[in-house]
C-alpha atoms as a PDB file:
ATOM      1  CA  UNK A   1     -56.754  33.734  -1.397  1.00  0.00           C
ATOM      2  CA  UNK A   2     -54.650  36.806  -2.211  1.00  0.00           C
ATOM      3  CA  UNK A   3     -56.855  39.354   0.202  1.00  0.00           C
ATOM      4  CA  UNK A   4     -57.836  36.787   2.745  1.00  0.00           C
ATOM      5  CA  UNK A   5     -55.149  38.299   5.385  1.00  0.00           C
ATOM      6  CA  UNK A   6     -56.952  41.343   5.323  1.00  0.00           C
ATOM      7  CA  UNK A   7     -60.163  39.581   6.945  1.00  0.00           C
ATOM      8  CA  UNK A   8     -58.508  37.595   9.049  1.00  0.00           C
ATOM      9  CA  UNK A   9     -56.801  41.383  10.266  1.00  0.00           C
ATOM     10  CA  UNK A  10     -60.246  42.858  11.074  1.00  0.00           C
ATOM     11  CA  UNK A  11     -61.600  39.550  12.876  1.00  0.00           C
ATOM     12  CA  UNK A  12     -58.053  38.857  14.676  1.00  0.00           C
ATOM     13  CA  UNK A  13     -57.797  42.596  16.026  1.00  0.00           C
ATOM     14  CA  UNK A  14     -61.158  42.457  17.616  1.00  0.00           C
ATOM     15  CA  UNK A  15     -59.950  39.015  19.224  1.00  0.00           C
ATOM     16  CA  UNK A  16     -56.536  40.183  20.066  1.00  0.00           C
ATOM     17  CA  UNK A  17     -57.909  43.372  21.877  1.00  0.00           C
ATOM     18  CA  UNK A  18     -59.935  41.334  24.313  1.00  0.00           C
ATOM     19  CA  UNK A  19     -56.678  39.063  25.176  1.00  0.00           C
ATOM     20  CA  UNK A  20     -54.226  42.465  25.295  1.00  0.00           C
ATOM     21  CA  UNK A  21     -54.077  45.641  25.815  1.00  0.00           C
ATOM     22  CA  UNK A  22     -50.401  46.321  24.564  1.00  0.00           C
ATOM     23  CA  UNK A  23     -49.032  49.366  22.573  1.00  0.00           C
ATOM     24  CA  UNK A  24     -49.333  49.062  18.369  1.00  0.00           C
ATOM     25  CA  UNK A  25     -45.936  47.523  17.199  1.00  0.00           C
ATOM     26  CA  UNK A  26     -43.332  50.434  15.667  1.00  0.00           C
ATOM     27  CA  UNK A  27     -44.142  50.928  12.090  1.00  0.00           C
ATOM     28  CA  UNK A  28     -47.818  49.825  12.879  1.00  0.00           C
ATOM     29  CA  UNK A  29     -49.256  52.198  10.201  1.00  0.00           C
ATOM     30  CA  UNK A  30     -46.550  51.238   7.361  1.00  0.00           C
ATOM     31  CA  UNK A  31     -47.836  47.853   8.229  1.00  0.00           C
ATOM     32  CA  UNK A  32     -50.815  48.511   7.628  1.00  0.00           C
ATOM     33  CA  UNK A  33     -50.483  50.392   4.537  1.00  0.00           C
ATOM     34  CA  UNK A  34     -48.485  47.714   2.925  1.00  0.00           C
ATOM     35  CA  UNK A  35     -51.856  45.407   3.595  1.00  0.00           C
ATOM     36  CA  UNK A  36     -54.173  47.592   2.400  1.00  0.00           C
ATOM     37  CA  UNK A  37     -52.118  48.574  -0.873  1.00  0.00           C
ATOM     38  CA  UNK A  38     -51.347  44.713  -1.322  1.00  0.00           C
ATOM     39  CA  UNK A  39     -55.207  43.924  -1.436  1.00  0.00           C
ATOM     40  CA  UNK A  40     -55.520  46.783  -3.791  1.00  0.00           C
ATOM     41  CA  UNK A  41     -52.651  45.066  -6.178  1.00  0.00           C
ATOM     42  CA  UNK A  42     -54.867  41.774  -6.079  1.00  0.00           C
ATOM     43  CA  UNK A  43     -57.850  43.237  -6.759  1.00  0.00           C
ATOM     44  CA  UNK A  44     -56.234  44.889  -9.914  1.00  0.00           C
ATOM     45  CA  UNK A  45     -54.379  41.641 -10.641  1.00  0.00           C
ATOM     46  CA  UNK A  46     -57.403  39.843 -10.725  1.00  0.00           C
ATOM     47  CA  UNK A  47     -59.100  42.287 -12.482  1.00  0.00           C
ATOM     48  CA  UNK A  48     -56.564  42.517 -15.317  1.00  0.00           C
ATOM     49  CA  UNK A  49     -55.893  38.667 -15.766  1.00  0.00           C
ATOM     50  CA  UNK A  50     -57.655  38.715 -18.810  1.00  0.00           C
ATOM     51  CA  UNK A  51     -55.015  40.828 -20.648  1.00  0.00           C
ATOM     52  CA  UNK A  52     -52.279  38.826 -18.476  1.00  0.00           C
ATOM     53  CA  UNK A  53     -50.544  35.448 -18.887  1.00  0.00           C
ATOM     54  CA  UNK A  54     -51.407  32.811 -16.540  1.00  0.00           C
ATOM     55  CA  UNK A  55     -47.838  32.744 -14.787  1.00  0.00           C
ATOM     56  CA  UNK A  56     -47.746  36.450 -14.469  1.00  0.00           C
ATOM     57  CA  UNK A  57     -50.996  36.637 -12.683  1.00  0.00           C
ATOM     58  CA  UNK A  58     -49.983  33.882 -10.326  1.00  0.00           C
ATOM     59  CA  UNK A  59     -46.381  35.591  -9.791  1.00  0.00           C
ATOM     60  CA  UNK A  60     -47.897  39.138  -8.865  1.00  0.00           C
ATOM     61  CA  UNK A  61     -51.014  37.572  -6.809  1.00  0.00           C
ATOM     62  CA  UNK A  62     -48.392  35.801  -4.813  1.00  0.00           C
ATOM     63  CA  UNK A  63     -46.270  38.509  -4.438  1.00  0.00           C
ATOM     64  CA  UNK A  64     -49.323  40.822  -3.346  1.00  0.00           C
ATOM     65  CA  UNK A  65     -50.988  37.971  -1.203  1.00  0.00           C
ATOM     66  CA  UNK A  66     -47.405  37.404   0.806  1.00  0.00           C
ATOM     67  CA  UNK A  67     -47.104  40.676   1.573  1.00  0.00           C
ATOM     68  CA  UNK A  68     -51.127  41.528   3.136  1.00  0.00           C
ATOM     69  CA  UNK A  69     -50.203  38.130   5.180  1.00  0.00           C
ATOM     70  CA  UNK A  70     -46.893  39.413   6.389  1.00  0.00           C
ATOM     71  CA  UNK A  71     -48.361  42.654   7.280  1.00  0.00           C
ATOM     72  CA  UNK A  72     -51.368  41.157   8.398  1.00  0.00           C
ATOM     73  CA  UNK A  73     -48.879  38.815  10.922  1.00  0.00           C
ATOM     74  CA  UNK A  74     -46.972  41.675  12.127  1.00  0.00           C
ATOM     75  CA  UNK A  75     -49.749  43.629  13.180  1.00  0.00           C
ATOM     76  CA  UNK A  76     -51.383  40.939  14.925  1.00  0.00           C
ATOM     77  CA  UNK A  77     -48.975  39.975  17.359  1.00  0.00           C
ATOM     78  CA  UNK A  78     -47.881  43.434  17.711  1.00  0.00           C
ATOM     79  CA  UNK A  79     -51.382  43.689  19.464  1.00  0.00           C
ATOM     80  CA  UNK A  80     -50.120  40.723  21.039  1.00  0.00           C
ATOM     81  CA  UNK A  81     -47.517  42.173  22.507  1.00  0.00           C
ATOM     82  CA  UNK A  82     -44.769  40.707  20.845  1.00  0.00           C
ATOM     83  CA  UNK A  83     -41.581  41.807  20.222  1.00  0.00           C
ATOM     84  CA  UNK A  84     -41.114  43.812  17.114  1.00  0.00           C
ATOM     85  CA  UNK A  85     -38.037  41.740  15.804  1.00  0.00           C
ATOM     86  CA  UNK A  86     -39.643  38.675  16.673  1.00  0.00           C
ATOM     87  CA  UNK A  87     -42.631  39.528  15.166  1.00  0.00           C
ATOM     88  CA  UNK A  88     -41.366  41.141  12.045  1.00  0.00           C
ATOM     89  CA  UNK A  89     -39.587  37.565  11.780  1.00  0.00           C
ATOM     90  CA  UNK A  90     -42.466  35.526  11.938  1.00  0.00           C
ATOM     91  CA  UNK A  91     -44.272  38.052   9.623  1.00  0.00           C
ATOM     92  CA  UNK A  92     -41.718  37.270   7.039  1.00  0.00           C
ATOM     93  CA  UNK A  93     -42.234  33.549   7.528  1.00  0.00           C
ATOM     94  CA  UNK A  94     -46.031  33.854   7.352  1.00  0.00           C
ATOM     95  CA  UNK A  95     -45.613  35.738   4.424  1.00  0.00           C
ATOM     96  CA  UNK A  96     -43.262  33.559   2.599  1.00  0.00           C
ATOM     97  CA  UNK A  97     -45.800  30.512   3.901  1.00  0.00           C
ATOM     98  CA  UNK A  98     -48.721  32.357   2.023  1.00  0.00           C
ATOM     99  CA  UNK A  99     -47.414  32.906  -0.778  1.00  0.00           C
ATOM    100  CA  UNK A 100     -46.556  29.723  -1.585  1.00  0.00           C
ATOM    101  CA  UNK A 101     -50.267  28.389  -0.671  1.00  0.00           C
ATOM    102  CA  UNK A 102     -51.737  31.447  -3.465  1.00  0.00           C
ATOM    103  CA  UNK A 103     -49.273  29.399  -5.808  1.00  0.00           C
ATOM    104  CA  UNK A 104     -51.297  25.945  -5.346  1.00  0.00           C
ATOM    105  CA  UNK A 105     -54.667  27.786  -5.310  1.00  0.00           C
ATOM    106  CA  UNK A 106     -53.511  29.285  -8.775  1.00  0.00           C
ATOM    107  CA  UNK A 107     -52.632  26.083 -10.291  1.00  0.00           C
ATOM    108  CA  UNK A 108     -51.795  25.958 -13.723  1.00  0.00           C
ATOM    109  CA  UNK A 109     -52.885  23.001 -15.778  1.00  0.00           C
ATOM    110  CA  UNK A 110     -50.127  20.704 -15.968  1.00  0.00           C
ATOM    111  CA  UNK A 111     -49.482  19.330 -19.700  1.00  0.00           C
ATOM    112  CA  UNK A 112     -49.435  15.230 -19.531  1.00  0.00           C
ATOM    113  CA  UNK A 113     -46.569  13.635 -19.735  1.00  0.00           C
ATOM    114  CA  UNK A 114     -47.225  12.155 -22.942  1.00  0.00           C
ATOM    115  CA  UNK A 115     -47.626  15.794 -23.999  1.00  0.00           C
ATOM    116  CA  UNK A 116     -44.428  17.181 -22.716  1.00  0.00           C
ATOM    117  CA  UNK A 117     -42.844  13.899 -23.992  1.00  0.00           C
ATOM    118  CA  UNK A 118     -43.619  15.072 -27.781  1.00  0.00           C
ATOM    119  CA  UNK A 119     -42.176  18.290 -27.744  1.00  0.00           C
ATOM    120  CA  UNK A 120     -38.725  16.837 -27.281  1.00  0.00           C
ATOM    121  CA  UNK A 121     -36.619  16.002 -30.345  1.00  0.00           C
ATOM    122  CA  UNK A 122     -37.007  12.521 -30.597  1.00  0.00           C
ATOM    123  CA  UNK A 123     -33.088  12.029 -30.283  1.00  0.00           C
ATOM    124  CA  UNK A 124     -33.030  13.570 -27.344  1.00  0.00           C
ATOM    125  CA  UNK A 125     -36.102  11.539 -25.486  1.00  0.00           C
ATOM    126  CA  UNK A 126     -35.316   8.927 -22.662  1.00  0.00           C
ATOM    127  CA  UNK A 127     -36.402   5.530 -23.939  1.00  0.00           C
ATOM    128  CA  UNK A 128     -37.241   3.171 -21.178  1.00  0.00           C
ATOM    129  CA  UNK A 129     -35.057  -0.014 -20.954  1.00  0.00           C
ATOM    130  CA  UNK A 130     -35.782  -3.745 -21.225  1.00  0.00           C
ATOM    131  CA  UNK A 131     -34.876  -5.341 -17.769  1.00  0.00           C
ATOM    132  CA  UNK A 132     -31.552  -7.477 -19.657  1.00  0.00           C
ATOM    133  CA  UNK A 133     -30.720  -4.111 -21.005  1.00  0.00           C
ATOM    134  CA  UNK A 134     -31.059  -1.947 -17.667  1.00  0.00           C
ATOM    135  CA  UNK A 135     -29.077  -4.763 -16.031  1.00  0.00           C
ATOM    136  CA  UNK A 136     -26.319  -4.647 -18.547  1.00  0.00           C
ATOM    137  CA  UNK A 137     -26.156  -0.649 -17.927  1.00  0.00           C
ATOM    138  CA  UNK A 138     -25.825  -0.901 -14.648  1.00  0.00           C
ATOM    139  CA  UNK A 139     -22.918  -3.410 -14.727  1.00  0.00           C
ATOM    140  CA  UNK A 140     -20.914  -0.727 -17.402  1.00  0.00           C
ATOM    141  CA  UNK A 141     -22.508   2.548 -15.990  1.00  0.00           C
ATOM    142  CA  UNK A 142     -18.608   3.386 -14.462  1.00  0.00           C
ATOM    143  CA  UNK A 143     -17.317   6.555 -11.982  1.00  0.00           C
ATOM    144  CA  UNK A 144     -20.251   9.584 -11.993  1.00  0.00           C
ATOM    145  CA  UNK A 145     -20.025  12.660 -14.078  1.00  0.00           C
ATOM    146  CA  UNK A 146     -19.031  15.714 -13.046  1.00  0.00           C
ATOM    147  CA  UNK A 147     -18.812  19.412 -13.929  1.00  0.00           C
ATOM    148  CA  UNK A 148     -17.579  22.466 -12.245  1.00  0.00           C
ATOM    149  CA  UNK A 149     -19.696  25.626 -13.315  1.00  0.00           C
ATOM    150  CA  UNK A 150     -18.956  29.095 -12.236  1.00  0.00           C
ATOM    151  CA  UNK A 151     -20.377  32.319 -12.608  1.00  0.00           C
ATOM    152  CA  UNK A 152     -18.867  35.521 -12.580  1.00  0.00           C
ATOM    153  CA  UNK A 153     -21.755  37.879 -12.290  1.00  0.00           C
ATOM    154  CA  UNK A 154     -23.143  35.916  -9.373  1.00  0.00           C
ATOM    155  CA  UNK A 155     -19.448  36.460  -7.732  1.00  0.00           C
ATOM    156  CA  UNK A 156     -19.941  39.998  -8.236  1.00  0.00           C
ATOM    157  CA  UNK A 157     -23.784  39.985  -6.603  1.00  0.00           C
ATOM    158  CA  UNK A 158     -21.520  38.604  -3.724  1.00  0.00           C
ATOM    159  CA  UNK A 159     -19.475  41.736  -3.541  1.00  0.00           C
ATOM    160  CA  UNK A 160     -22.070  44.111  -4.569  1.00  0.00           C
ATOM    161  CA  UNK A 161     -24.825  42.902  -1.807  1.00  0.00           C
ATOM    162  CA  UNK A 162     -22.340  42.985   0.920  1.00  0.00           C
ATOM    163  CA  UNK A 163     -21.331  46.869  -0.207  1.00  0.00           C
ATOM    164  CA  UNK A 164     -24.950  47.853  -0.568  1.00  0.00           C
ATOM    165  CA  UNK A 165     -26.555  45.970   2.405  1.00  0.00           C
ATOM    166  CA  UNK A 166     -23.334  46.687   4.514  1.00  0.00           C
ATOM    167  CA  UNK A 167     -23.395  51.039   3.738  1.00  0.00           C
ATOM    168  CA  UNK A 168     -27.862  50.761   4.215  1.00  0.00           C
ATOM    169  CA  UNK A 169     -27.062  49.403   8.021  1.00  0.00           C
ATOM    170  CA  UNK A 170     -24.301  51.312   8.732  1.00  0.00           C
ATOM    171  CA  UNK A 171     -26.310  54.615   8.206  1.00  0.00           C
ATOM    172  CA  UNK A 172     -29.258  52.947   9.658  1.00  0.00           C
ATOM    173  CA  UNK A 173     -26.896  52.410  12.619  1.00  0.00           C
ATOM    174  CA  UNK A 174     -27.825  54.693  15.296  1.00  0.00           C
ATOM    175  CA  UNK A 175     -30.612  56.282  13.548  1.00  0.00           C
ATOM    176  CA  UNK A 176     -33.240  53.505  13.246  1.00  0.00           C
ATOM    177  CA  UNK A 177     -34.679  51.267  15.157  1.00  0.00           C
ATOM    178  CA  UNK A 178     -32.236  47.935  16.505  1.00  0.00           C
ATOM    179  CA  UNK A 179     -34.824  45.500  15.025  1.00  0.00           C
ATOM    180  CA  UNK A 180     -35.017  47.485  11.580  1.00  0.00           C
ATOM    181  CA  UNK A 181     -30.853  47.183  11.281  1.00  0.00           C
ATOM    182  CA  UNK A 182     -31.333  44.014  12.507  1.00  0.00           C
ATOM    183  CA  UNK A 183     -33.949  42.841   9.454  1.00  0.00           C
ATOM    184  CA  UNK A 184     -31.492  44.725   7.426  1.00  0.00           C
ATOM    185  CA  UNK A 185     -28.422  42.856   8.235  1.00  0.00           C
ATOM    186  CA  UNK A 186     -30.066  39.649   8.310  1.00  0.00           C
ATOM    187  CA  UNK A 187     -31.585  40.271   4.588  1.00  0.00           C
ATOM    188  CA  UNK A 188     -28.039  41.238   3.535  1.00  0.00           C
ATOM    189  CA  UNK A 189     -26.335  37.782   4.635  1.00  0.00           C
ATOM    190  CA  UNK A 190     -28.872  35.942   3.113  1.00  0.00           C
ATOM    191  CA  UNK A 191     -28.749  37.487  -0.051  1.00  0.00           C
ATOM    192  CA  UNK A 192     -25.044  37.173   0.545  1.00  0.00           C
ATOM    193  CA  UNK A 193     -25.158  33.542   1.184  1.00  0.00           C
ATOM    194  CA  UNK A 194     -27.865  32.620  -1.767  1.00  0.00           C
ATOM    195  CA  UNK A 195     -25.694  34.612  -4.560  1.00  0.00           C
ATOM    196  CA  UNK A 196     -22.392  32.958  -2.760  1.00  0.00           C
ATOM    197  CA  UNK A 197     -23.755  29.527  -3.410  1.00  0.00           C
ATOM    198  CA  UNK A 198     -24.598  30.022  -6.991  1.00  0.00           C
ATOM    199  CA  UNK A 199     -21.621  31.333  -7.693  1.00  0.00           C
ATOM    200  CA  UNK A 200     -19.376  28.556  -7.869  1.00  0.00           C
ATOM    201  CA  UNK A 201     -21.602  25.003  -8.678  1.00  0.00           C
ATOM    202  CA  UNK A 202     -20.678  21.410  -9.829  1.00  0.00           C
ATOM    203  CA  UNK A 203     -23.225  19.303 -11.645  1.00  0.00           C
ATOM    204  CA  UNK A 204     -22.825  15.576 -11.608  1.00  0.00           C
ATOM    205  CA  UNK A 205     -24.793  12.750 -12.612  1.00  0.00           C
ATOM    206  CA  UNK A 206     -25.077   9.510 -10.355  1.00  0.00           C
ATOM    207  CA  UNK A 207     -27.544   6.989 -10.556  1.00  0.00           C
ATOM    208  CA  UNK A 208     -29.893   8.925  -8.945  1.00  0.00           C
ATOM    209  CA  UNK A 209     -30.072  11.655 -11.815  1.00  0.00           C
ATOM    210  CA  UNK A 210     -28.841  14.487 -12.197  1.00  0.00           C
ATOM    211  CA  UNK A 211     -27.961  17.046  -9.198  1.00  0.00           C
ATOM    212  CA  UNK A 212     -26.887  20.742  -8.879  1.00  0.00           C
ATOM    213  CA  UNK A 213     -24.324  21.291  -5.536  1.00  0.00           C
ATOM    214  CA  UNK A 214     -22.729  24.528  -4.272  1.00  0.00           C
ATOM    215  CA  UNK A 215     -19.140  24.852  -4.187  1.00  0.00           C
ATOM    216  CA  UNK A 216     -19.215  27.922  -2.064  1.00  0.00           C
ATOM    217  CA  UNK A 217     -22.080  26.816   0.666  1.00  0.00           C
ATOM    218  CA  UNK A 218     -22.785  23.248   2.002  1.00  0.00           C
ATOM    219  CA  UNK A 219     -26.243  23.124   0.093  1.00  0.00           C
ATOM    220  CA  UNK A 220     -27.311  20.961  -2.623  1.00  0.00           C
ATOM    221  CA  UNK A 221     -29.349  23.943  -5.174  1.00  0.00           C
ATOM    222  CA  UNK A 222     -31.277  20.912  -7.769  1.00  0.00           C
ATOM    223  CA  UNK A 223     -32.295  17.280  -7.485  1.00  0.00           C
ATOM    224  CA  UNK A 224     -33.869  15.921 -10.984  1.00  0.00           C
ATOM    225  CA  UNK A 225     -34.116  12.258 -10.241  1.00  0.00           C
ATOM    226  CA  UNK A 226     -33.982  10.093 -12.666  1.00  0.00           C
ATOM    227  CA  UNK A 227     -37.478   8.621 -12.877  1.00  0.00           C
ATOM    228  CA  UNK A 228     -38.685  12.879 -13.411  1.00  0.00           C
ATOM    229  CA  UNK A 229     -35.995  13.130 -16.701  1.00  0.00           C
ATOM    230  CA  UNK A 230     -37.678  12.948 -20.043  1.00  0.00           C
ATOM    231  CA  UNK A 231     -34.988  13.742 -22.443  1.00  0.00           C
ATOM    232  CA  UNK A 232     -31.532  15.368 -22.267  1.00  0.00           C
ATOM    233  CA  UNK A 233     -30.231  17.237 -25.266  1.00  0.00           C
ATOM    234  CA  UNK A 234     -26.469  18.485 -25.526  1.00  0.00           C
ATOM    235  CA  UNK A 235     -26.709  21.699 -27.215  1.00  0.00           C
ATOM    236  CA  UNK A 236     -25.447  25.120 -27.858  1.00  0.00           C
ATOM    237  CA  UNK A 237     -26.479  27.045 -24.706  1.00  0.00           C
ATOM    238  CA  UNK A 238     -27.869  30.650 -25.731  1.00  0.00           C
ATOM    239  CA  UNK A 239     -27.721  33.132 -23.049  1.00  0.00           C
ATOM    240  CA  UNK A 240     -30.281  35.597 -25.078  1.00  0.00           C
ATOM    241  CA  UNK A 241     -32.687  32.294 -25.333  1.00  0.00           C
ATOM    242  CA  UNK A 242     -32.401  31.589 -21.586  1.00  0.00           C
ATOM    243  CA  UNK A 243     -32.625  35.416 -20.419  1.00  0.00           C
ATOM    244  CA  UNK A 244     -29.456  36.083 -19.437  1.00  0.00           C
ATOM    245  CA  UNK A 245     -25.935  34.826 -17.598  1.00  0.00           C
ATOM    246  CA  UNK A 246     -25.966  33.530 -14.219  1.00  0.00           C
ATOM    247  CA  UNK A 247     -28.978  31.416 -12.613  1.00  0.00           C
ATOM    248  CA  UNK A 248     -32.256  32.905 -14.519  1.00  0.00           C
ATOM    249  CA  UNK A 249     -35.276  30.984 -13.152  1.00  0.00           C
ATOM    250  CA  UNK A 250     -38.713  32.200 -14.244  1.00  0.00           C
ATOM    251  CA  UNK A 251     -42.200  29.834 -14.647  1.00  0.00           C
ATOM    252  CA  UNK A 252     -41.047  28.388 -18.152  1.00  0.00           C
ATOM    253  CA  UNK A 253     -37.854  26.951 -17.457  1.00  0.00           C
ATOM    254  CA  UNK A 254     -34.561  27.072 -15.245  1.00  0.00           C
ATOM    255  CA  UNK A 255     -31.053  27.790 -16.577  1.00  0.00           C
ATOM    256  CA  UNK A 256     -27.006  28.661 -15.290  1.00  0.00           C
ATOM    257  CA  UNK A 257     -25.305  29.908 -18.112  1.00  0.00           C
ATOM    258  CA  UNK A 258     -21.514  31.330 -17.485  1.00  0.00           C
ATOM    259  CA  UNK A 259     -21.139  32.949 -20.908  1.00  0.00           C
ATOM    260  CA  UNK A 260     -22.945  30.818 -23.594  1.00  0.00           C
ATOM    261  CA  UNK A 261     -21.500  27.398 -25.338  1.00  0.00           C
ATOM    262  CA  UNK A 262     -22.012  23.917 -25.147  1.00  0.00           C
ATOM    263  CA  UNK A 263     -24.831  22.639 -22.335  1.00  0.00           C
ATOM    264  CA  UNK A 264     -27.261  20.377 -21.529  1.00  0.00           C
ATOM    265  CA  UNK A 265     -31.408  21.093 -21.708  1.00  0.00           C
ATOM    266  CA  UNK A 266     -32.248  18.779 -19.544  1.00  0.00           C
ATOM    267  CA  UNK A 267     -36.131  18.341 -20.199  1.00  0.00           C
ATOM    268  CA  UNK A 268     -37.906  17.249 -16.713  1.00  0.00           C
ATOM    269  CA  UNK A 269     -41.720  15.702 -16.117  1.00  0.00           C
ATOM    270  CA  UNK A 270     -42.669  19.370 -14.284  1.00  0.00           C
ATOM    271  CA  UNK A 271     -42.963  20.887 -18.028  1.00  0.00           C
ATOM    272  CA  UNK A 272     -39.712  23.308 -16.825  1.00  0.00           C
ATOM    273  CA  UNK A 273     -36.388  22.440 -18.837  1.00  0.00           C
ATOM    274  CA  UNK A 274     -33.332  22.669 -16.851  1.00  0.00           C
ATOM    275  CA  UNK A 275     -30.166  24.218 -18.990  1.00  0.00           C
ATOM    276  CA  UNK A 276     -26.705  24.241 -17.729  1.00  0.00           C
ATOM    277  CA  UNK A 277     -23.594  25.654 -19.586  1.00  0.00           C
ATOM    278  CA  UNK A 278     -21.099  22.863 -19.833  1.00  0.00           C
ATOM    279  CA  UNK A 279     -17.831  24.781 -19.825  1.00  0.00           C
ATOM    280  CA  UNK A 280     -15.660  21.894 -20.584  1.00  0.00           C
ATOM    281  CA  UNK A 281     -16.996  21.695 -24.016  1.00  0.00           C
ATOM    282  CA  UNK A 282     -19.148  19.921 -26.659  1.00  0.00           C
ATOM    283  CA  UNK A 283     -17.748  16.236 -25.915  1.00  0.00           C
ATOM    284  CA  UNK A 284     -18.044  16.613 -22.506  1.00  0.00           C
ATOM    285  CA  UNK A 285     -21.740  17.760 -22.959  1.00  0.00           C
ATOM    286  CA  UNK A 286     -22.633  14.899 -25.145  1.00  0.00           C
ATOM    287  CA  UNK A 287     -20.941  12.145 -22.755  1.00  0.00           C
ATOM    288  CA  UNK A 288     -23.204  13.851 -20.123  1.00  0.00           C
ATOM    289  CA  UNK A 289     -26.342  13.840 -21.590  1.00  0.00           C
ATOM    290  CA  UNK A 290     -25.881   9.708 -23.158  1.00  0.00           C
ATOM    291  CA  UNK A 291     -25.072   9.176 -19.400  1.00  0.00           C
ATOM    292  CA  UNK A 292     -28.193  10.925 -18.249  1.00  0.00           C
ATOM    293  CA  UNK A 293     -30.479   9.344 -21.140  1.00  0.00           C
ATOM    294  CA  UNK A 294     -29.150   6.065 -19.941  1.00  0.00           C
ATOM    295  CA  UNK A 295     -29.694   6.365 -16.246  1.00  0.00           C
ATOM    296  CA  UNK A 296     -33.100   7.515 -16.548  1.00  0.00           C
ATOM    297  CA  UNK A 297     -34.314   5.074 -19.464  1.00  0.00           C
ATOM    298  CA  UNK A 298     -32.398   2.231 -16.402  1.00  0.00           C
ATOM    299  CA  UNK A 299     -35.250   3.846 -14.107  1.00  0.00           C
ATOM    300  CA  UNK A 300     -38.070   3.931 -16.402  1.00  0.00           C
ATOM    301  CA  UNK A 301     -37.907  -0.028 -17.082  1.00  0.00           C
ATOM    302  CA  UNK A 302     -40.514  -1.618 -18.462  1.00  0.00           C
END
């Protein structure tokens, strides 16, 4: 799935040849070279799995098969004839497309949810509700919870992408191609914007579960519905557990820690806990997770 691109390169250049007869898009031969050297990397990858873990393998095949597809797109419709920043834009989206489908060809076995169920404390699990008991809950469930959560490393990614990406264009300015400064600049406000909206997040829980919202950019970051919760434990959030402060997301599990303290693990039917720092402290942490184990045991009704 990984190295397919490169096939489709050969067949689609023969193709594309009869339908133009335009110039090779500017960086043609880096282009190229990033597709060959990415079919390399999944030929090792594959190669090497045995001595690798399951998500790693799937992590670096994706990685490798996004960027022979992107490559593979850009020097396609180059012989097209398209536009260089229009085609280094749809290369990107190609790429980011194909990666993604290398993900659900490397599937990992999902544990069932009566597995994932026993791993959780039994304290902390979500027991489903008689209907006169959800009923009751709903009438006393009162006003949502809600916490603000900020991060000051991710405020700092703010300033530090906009110095870095802002001093790379400016000396690209003049000297490079328009459509390189132009994927420059545009890869700068996004990683702008995504750092921006982590920065500064409030977590609530409504009777629809439990939900992660930017403060800094009109986007709502995590939906856990209720029906997908498990079991929510208020505990003493780690940062050296989690890997780290700010928003560390890896194939195990997903966590926003501001500096380490009182949180909630909130343990979801993917098989990837959700933690979240609760800065307002250990009695705030424990209302929220008795109002989350509540909600979701309401939608689990037998």
């Amino acid at each position: 799935a990984a190295m397919l691109p490169l096939a489709l390169l050969l067949v689609g250049s023969v193709l594309a040849s009869t339908v133009s007869n335009g110039d090779a898009a500017p960086g043609a031969d880096s282009a190229f070279a990033v597709t060959v050297l990415a079919v390399v990397a999944s030929a090792l990858v594959s190669g090497l799995s045995v001595w690798l873990t399951d998500s790693t393998s799937r992590l670096m095949l994706m990685s490798s098969g996004a960027a022979c597809a992107a490559g593979t797109t850009y020097l396609l419709l180059g012989q097209l004839g398209i536009g260089p920043l229009f085609g280094a834009s749809l290369a990107l989206v190609a790429g980011v497309l194909w990666g993604r489908w290398v993900v659900r060809v490397f599937a990992l076995a999902h544990p069932t949810r009566a597995a994932l169920i026993e791993v959780i404390p039994e304290r902390d699990r979500v027991v489903p509700l008689r209907p006169e008991d959800a009923l009751s809950c709903t009438t006393t469930m009162g006003d949502p919870w809600s916490v603000d959560v900020g991060s000051v490393r991710m405020q700092r990614l703010v300033t530090y992408g906009a110095v870095v990406f802002g001093a790379i264009v400016a000396l690209s300015w003049g000297t490079a191609p328009m459509w390189w400064v132009a994927v420059l600049g545009a890869c700068g406000v996004t990683f702008c914007l995504v750092m921006a909206a982590w920065a500064s997040v409030r977590v609530q829980i409504d009777e629809v579960g439990l939900s992660v919202t930017s403060l800094g950019v009109p986007v709502q970051l995590v939906r856990v519905r209720s029906e997908d919760v498990l079991g929510v434990a208020s505990v003493e959030v780690d940062p050296m557990v989690w890997g780290g402060w700010g928003l560390r997301w890896n194939a195990r599990h997903t966590a926003y820690i501001s500096s380490g303290g009182p949180g909630l693990i909130v343990y979801r039917s993917s098989g990837r806990p959700l933690a979240i720092e609760i800065p307002e402290g250990t009695s705030m942490a424990n209302d929220g997770a008795k109002r989350l184990r509540q909600i979701a045991g309401r939608a689990q009704t037998r």
